[in-house]
Protein backbone atom coordinates (compact mmCIF):
# COMPACT_ATOMS: atom_id res chain seq x y z
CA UNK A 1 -44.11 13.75 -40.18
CA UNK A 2 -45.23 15.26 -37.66
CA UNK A 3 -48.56 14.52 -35.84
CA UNK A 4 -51.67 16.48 -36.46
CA UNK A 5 -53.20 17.92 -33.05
CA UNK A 6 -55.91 15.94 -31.98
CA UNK A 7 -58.25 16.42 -28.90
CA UNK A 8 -56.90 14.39 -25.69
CA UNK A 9 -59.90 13.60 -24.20
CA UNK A 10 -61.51 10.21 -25.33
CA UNK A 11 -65.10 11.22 -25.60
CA UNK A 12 -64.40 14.98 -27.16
CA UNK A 13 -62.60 12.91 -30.36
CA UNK A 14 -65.79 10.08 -30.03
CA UNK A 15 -68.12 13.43 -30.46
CA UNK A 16 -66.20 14.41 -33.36
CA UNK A 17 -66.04 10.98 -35.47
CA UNK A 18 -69.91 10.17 -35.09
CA UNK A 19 -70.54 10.09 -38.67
CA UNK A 20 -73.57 12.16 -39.73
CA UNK A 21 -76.62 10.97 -39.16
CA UNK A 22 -75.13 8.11 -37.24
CA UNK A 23 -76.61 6.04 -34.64
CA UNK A 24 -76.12 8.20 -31.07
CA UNK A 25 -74.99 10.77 -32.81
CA UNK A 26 -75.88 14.59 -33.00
CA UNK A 27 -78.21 15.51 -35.62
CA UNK A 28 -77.16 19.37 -36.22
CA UNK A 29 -75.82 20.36 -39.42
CA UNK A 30 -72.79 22.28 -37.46
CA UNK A 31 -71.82 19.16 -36.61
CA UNK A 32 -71.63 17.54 -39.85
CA UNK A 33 -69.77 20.20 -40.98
CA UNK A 34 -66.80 20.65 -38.37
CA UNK A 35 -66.23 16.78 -38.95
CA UNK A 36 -65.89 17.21 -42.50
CA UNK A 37 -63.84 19.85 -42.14
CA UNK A 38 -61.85 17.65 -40.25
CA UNK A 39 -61.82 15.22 -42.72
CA UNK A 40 -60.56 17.16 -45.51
CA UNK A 41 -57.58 18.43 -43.67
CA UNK A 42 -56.81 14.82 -42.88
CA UNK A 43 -57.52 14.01 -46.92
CA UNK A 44 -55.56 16.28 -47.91
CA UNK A 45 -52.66 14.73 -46.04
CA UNK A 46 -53.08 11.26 -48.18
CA UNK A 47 -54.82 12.45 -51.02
CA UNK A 48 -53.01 10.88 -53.76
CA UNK A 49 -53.17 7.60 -52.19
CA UNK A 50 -57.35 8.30 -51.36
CA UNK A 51 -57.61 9.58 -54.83
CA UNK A 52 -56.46 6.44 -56.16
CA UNK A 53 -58.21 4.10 -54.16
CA UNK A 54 -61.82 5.92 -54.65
CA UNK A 55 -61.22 6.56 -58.27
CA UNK A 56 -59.87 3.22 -59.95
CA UNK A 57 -62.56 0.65 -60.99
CA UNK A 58 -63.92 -1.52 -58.39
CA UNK A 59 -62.71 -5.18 -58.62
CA UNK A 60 -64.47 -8.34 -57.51
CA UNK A 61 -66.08 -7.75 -54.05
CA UNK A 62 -62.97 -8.21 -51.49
CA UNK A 63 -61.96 -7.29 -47.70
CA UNK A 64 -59.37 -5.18 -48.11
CA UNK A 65 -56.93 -5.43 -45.09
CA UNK A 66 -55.27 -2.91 -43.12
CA UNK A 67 -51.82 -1.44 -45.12
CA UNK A 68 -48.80 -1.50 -43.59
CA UNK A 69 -47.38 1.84 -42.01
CA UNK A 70 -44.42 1.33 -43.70
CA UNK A 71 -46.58 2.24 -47.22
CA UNK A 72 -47.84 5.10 -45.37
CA UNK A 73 -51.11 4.73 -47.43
CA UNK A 74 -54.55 4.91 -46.00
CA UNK A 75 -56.72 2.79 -48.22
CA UNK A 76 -60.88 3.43 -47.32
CA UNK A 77 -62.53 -0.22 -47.17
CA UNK A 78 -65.09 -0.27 -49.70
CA UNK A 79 -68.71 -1.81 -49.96
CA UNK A 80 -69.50 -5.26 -50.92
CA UNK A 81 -69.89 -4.09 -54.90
CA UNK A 82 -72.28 -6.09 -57.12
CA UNK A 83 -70.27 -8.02 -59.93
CA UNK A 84 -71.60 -8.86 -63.52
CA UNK A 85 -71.50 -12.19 -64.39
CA UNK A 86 -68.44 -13.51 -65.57
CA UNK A 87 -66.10 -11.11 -63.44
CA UNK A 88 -66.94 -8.06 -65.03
CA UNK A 89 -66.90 -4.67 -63.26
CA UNK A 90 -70.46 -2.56 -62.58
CA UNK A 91 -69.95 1.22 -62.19
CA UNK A 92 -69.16 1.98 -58.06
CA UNK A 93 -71.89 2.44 -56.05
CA UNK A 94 -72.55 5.82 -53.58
CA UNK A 95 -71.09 4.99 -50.19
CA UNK A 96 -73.89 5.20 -47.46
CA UNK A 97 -73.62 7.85 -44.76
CA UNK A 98 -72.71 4.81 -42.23
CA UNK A 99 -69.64 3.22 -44.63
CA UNK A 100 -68.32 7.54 -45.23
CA UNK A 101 -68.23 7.77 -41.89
CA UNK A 102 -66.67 4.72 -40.82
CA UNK A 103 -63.88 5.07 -43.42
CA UNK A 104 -63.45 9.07 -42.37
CA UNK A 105 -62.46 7.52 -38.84
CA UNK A 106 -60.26 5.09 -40.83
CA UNK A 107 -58.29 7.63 -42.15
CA UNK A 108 -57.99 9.70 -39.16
CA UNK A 109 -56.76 6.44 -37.41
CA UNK A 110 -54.09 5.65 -39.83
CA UNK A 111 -53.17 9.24 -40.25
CA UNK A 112 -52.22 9.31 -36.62
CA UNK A 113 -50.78 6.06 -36.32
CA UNK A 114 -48.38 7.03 -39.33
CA UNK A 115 -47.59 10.11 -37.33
CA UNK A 116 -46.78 7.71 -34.53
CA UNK A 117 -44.86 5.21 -36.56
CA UNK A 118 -42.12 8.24 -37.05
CA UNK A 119 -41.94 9.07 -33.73
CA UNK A 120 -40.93 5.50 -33.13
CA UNK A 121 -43.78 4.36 -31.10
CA UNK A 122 -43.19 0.58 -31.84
CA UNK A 123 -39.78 0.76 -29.65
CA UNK A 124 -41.70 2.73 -26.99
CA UNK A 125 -45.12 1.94 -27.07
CA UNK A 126 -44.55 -1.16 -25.68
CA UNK A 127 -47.82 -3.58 -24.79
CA UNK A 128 -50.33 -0.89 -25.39
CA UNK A 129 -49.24 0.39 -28.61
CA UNK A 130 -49.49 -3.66 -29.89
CA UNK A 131 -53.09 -3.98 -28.49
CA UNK A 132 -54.19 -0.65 -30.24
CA UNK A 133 -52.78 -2.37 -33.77
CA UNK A 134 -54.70 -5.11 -32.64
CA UNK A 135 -57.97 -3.32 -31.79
CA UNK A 136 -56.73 -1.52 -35.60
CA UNK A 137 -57.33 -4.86 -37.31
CA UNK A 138 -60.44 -5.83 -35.45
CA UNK A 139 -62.13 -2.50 -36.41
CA UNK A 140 -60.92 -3.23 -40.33
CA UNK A 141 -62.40 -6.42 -39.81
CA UNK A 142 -65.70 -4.73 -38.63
CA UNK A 143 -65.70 -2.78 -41.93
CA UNK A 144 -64.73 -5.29 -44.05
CA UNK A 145 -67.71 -7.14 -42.78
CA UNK A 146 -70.11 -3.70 -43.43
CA UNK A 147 -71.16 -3.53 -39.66
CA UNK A 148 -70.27 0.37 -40.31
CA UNK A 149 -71.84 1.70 -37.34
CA UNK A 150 -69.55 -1.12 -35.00
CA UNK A 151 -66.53 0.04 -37.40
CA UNK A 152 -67.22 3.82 -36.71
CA UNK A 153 -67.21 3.00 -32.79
CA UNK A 154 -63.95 1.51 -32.70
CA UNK A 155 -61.78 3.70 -34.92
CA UNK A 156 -63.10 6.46 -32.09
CA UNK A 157 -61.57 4.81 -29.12
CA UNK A 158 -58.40 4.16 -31.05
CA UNK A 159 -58.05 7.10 -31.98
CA UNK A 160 -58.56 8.12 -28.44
CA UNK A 161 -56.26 5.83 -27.12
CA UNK A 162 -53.92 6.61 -29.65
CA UNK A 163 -53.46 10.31 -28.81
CA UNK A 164 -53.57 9.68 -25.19
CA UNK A 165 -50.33 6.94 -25.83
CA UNK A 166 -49.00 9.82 -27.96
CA UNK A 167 -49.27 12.50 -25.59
CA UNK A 168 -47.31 10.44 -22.85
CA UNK A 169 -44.20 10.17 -24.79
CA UNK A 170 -43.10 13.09 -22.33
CA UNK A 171 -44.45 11.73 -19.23
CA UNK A 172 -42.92 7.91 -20.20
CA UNK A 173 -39.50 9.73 -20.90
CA UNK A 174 -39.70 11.21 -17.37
CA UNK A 175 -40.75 7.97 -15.95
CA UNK A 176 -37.81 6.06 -17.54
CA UNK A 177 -35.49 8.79 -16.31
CA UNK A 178 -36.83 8.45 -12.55
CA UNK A 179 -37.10 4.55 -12.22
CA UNK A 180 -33.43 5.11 -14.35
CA UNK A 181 -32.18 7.36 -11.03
CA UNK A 182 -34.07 4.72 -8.65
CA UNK A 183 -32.29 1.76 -9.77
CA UNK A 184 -29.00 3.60 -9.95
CA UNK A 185 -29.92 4.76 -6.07
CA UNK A 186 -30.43 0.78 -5.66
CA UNK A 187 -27.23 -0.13 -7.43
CA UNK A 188 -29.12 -1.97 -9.80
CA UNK A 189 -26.93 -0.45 -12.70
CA UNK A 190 -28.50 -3.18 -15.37
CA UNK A 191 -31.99 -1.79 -14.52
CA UNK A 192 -30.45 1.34 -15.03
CA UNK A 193 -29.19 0.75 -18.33
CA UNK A 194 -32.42 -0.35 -19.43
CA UNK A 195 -34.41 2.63 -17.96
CA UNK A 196 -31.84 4.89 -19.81
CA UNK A 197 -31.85 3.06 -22.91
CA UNK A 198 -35.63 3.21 -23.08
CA UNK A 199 -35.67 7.05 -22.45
CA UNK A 200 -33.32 7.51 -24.94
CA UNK A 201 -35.30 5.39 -27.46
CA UNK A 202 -38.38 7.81 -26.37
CA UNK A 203 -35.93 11.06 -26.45
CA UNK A 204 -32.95 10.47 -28.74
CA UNK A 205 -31.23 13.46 -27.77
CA UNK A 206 -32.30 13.24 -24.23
CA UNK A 207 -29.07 14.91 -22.50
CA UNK A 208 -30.12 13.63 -19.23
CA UNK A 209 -30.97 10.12 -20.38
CA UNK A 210 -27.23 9.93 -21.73
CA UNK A 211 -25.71 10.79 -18.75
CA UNK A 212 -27.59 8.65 -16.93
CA UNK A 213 -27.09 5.49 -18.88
CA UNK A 214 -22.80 6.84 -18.82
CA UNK A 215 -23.54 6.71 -15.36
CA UNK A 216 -24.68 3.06 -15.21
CA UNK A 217 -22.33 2.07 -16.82
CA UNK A 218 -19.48 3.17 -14.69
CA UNK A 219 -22.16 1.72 -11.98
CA UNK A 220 -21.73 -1.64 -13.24
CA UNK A 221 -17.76 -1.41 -13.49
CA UNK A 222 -17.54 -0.40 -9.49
CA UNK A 223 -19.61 -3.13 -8.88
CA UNK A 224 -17.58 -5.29 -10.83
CA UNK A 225 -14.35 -4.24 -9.46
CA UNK A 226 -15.76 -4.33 -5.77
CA UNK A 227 -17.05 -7.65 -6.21
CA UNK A 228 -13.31 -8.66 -7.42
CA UNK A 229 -12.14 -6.45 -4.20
CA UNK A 230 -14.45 -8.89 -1.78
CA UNK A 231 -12.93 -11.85 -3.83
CA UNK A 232 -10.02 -11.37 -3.13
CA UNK A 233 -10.55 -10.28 0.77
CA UNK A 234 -11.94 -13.91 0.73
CA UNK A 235 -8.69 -15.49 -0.39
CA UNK A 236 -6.85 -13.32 1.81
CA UNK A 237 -5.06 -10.96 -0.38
CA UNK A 238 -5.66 -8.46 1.78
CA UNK A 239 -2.99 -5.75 -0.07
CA UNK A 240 -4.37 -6.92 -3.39
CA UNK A 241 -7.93 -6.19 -2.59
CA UNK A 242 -6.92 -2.44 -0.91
CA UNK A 243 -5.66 -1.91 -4.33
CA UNK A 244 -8.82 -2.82 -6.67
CA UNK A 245 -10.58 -0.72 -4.09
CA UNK A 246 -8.41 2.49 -4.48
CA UNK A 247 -8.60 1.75 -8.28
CA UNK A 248 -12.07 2.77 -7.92
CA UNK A 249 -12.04 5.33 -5.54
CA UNK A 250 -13.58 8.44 -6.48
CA UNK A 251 -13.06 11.40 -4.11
CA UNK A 252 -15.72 13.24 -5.73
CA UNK A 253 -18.78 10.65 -5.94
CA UNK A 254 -17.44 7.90 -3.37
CA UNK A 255 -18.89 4.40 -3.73
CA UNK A 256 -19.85 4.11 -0.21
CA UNK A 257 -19.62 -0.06 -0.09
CA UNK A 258 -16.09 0.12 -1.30
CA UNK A 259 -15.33 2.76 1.40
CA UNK A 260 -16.85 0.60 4.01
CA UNK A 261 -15.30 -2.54 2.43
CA UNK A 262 -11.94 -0.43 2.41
CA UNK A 263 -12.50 0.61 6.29
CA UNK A 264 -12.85 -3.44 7.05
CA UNK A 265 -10.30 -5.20 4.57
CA UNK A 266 -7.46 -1.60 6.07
CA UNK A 267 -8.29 -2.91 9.59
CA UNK A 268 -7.97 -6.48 8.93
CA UNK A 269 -4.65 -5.80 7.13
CA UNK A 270 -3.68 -3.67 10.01
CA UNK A 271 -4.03 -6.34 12.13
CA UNK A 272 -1.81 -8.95 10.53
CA UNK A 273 1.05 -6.04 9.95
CA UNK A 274 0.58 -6.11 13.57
CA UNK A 275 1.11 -9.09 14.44
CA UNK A 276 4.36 -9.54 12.09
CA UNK A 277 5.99 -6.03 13.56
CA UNK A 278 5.64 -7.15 16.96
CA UNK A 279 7.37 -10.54 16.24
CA UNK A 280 9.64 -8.57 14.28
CA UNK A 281 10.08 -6.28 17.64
CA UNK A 282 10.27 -9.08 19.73
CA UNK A 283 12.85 -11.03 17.51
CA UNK A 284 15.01 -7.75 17.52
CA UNK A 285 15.35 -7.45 20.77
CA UNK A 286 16.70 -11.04 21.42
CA UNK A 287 19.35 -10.24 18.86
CA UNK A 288 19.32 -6.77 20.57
CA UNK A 289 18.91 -5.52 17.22
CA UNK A 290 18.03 -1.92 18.65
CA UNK A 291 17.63 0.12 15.27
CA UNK A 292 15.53 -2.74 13.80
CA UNK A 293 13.51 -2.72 16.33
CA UNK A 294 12.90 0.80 16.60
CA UNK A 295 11.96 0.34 13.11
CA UNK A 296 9.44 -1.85 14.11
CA UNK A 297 8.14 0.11 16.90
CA UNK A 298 7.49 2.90 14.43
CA UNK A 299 5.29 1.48 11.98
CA UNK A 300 3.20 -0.30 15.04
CA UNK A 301 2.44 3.40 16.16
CA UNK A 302 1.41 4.15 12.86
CA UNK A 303 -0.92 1.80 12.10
CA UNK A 304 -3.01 3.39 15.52
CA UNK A 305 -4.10 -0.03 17.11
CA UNK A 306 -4.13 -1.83 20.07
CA UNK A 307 -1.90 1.05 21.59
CA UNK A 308 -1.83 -0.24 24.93
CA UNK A 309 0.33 -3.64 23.32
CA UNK A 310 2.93 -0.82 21.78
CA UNK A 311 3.15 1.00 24.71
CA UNK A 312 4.31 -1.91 26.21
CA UNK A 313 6.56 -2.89 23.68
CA UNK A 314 7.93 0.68 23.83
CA UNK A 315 8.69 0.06 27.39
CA UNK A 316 9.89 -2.89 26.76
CA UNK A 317 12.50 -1.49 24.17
CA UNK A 318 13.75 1.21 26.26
CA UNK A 319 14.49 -1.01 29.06
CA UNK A 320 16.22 -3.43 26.93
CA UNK A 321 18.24 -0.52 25.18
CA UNK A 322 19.05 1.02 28.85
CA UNK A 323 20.52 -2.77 30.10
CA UNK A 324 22.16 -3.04 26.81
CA UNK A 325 23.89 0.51 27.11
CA UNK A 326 24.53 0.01 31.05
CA UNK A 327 26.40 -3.13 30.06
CA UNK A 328 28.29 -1.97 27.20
CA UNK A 329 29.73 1.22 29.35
CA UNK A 330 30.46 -1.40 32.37
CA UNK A 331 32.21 -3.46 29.98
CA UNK A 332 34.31 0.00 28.77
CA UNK A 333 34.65 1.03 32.75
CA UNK A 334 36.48 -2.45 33.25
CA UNK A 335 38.65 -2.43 30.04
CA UNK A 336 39.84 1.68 30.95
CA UNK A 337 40.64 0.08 34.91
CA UNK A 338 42.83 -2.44 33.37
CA UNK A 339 44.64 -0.51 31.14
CA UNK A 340 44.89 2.18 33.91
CA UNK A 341 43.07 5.24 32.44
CA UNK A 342 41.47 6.03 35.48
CA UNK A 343 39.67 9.52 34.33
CA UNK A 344 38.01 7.15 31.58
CA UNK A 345 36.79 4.58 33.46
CA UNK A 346 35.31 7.44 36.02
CA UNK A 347 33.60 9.26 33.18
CA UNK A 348 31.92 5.87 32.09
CA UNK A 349 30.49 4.90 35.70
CA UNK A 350 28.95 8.39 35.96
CA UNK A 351 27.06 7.23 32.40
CA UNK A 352 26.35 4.40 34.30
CA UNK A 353 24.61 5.90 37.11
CA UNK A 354 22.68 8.81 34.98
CA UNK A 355 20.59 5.68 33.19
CA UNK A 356 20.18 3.92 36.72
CA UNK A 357 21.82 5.28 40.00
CA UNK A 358 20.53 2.48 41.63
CA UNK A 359 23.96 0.71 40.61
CA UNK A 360 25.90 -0.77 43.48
CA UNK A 361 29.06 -2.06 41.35
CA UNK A 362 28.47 1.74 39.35
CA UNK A 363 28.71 3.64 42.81
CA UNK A 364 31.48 1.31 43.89
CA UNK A 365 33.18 1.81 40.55
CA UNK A 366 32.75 5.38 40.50
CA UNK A 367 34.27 5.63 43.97
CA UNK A 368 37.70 3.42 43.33
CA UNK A 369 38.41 5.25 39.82
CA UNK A 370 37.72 8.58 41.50
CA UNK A 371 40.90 7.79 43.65
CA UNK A 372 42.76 6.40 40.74
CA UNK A 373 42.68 8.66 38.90
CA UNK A 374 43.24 11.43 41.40
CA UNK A 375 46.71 9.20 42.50
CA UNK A 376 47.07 9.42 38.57
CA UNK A 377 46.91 13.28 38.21
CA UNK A 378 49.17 13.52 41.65
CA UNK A 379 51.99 11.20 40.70
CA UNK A 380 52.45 12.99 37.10
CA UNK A 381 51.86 16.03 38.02
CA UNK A 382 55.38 15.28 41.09
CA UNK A 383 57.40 13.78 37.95
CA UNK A 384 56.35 15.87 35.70
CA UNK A 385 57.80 18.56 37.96
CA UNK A 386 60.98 17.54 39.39
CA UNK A 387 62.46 20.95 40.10
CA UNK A 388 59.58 21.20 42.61
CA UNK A 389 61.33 18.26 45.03
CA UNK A 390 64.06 20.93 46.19
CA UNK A 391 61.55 22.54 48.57
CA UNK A 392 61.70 20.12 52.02
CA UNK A 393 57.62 20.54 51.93
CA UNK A 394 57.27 19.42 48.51
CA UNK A 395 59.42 16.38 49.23
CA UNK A 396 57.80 15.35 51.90
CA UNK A 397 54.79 15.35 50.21
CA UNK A 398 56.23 13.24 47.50
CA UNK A 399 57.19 10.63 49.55
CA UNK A 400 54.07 10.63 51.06
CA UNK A 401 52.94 10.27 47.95
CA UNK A 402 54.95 7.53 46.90
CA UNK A 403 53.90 5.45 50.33
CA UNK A 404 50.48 5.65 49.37
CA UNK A 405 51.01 4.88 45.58
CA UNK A 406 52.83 1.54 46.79
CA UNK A 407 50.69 0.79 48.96
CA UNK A 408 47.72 0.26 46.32
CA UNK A 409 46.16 -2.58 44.60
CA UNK A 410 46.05 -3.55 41.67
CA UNK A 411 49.51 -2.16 41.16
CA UNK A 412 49.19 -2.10 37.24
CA UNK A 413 51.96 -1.59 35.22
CA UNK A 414 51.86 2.76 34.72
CA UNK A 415 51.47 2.78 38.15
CA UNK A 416 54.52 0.89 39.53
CA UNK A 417 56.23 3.00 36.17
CA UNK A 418 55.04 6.16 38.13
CA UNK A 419 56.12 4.89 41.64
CA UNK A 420 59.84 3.91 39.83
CA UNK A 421 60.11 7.64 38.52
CA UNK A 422 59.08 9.23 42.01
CA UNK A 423 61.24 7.13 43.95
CA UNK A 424 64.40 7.78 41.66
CA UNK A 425 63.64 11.28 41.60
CA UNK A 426 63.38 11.74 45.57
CA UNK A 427 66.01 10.09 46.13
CA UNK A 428 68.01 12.18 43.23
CA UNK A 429 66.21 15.02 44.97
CA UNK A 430 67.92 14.30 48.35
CA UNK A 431 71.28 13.47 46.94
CA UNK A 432 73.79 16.13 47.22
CA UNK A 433 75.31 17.26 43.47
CA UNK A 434 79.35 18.73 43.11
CA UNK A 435 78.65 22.26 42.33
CA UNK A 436 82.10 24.40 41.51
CA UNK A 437 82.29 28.06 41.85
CA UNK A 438 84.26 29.91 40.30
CA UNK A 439 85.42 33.38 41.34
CA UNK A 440 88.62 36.78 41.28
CA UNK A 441 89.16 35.97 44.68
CA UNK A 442 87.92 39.64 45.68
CA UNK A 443 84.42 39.14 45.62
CA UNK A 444 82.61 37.82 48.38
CA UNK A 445 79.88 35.19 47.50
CA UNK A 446 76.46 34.19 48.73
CA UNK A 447 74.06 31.29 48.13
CA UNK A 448 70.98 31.93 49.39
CA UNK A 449 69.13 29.26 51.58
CA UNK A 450 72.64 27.75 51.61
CA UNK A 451 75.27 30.10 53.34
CA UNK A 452 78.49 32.25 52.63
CA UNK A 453 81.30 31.31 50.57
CA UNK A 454 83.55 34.10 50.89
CA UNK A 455 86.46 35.48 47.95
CA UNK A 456 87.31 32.27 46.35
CA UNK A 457 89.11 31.50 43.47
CA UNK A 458 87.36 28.26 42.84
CA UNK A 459 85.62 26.28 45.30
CA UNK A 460 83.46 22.99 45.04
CA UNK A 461 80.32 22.57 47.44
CA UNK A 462 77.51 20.17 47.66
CA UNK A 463 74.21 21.20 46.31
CA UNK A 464 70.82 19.53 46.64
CA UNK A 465 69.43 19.43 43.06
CA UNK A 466 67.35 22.28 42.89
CA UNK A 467 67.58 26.23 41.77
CA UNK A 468 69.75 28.71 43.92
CA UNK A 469 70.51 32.23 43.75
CA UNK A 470 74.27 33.37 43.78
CA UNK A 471 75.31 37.01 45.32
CA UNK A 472 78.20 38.13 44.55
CA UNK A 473 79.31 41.75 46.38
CA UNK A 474 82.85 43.83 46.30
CA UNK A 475 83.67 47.40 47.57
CA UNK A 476 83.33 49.93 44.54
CA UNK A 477 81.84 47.31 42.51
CA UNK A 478 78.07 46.79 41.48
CA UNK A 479 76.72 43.50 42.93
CA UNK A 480 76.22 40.44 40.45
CA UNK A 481 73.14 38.23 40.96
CA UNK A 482 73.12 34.88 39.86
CA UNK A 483 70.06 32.26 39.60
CA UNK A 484 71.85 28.57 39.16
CA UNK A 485 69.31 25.49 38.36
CA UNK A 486 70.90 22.17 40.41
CA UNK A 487 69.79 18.87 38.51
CA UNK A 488 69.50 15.61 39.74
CA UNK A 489 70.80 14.26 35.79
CA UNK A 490 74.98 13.74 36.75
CA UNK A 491 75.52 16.67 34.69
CA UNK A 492 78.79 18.87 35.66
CA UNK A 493 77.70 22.48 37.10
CA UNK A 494 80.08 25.06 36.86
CA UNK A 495 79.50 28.97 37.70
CA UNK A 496 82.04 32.15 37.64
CA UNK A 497 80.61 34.38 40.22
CA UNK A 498 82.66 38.25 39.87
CA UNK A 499 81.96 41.90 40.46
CA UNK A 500 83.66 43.74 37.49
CA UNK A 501 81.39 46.56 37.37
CA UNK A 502 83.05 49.88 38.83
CA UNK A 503 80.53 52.43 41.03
């Protein structure tokens, strides 16, 4: 039902109910007959229930108390009527101008209060709704008791007070929605709830209301789950309380606590990962455990603290990595000396002294296996070559050679191999080899860098090992040229030397 308009202002509906007539009240007709206008559109609202109660016989003189709303009957609170003896009934007696006019205001009161009643005004109303109920049964009391003109008075300021609690359903809503915002501004999300809760009792279908009290609610559950968060920082489960934190996170509406509490618990955490990589580093490097170490080193430079402490440790590492490396190629440059791979050994002190060429034993080293492994080179390259011994220059360079390679220490065992193979082939190189030549007699023979022969028919001469060339010339005869390789391998060397082409 919905609720008749009524004037808001306390005295303008007081100036209306003064009954007709009436004590303080206004004495013009007009009056009288805008209230009972009034009245009857009010009537007409209840008037089988007013009918009723005005038409049925009177029974023994009794208060009649206020209905209840739920009835939704207004029932007018008759005079004291005179009674025959023995119970029976006299005929009802005209109500005086006072008693109309206090039971007009009755009406009106209960008219709007059932108006009220369905828009819920018990759940909203709150204290001041109760009093006015209240202040509803003292004025029936007033009536009851006749004292009309009392009666009249305080139906008025109900009814005033009524409309005015009426009229701020809106305003209440508005001011359960704001303290609704303020508590959820506080993080007070059970305040919240109940601010909602009440607007929505107010408003039903208040869409704002709604989404605030959703919004508590999911209030209540961060708080919850950052309290757990802080709980857990407390015991020192620093990874499990990160987690419950980013559980809540919400890039869109941020909890700011749990993003501060997020900032401390990361930082803390940081700390102690800190403190376990750089053991970790430390521990590595003992072992010289270079990859897990860099491993380490790594996640200390991501974490983004105390940089001065990695960049320390990083210096640290690369030292130990450099001594490490300089000792592993020292310990190569030894093993390729001793097994006599001199270019090897020379390639691994030149590593040496890139890292730090500050080395004594490196520039030492690099020195000695520069010379070995230039003797190396030298004393293959002369056996490797034997044909090369035949030139007197070239031998005497070989056995200069040889002197030297004798001469050095350590004499390992390719190097007294090489000295073994130069010395046989020198000496095979100076060692004189049967050469025969063969000939017609008729032509006349020549061996360069060696001397004539003459016509021969077969002749056997001496020959250094070594490669000759053989002329062979005749009168009307082209000459024959010959190129004859001496070797120093006790091999028999036989060569037919002829001119049998005609000119």
């Amino acid at each position: 039902m919905n609720s008749p308009e009524f004037p808001h202002n306390r005295d303008d509906l007081k100036e209306q109910l003064i009954p007709p007539g009436g004590p303080g009240g206004p004495k013009k007709a007009g009056n009288r007959k805008l209230l009972l206008i009034t009245v009857a559109l009010f009537s007409l609202l209840l008037c089988g229930a007013v009918g009723v109660l005005f038409f049925l016989p009177a029974q023994k003189t009794q208060v009649v108390s206020a209905p209840e709303p739920v009835e939704e009957a207004i029932s007018p609170v008759p005079n004291k009527a005179v009674v025959e003896a023995g119970g029976s009934e006299q005929a009802k007696p005209t109500l005086s101008a006072e008693a109309e006019s206090a039971n007009q205001a009755r009406e009106m009161v209960w008219a709007l209060k059932i108006a009220a009643e369905a828009q819920h005004i018990s759940d909203w109303g709150g204290a001041e709704y109760q009093q006015i109920k209240e202040r509803l049964d003292e004025a029936d009391s007033l009536l009851n008791d006749e004292a009309f003109q009392s009666a009249t008075e305080h139906y008025q300021t109900i009814l005033a007070d009524l409309q005015i609690l009426i009229d701020s359903k809106e305003q209440r809503y508005r001011d359960s929605l704001s303290a609704g915002h303020k508590a959820l501004m506080d993080e007070q999300p059970e305040a919240a709830v109940g601010y909602f809760t009440r607007a929505l009792v107010i408003k039903p279908s208040g869409t704002e209301a709604q989404l605030g009290l959703e919004q508590a609610e999911i209030l209540a559950e961060l708080i919850a789950a950052y309290q757990n968060a802080l709980s857990l920082e407390e015991q020192g489960l620093l990874e499990e309380a990160l987690a419950q934190l980013d559980a809540i996170g919400d890039p869109a509406s941020p909890y700011k606590p749990a993003l501060e509490a997020r900032k401390r618990i990361q930082s803390r955490l940081n700390e102690v990962i800190f403190d376990q990589q750089m053991n970790s580093l430390y521990s590595a490097l003992e072992a010289q455990n270079f990859s897990s170490a860099r491993s380490s080193l790594q996640t200390l430079k991501q974490l983004g603290v105390n940089r001065q402490e990695v960049d320390q440790a990083e210096a640290l590492l690369a030292e130990k990595q450099t001594r490490a490396e300089i000792g592993r190629l020292k310990g190569k440059a030894e093993q390729f000396s001793a097994e006599e791979q001199w270019q090897q050994a020379l390639e691994a002190y030149k590593a040496i002294l890139r890292l730090d060429q500050n080395l004594l034993f490196a520039t030492a080293g690099q020195v000695a296996a520069a010379k070995r492994a230039e003797l190396d080179r030298s004393m293959s390259s002369a056996i490797d070559h034997p044909l090369r011994l035949q030139d007197e220059g070239q031998q005497s360079a070989a056995g200069s050679l040889l002197a030297y390679a004798q001469q050095v220490e350590p004499q390992g065992p390719r190097l007294r191999s090489q000295t073994e193979a130069l010395d046989s082939l020198l000496k095979a190189a100076r060692t004189p080899v049967a050469v025969i030549i063969e000939s017609d007699n008729l032509t006349d023979i020549t061996i360069y860098h060696v001397g004539r022969i003459g016509p021969v028919l077969s002749r056997e001469i001496a020959l250094k090992p070594g490669t000759y060339t053989v002329v062979g010339s005749r009168n009307g005869y082209r000459d024959v040229r010959k190129e004859i390789i001496i070797g120093a391998d006790g091999n028999e060397y036989r060569y037919d030397i002829r001119c049998e082409e005609a000119i």
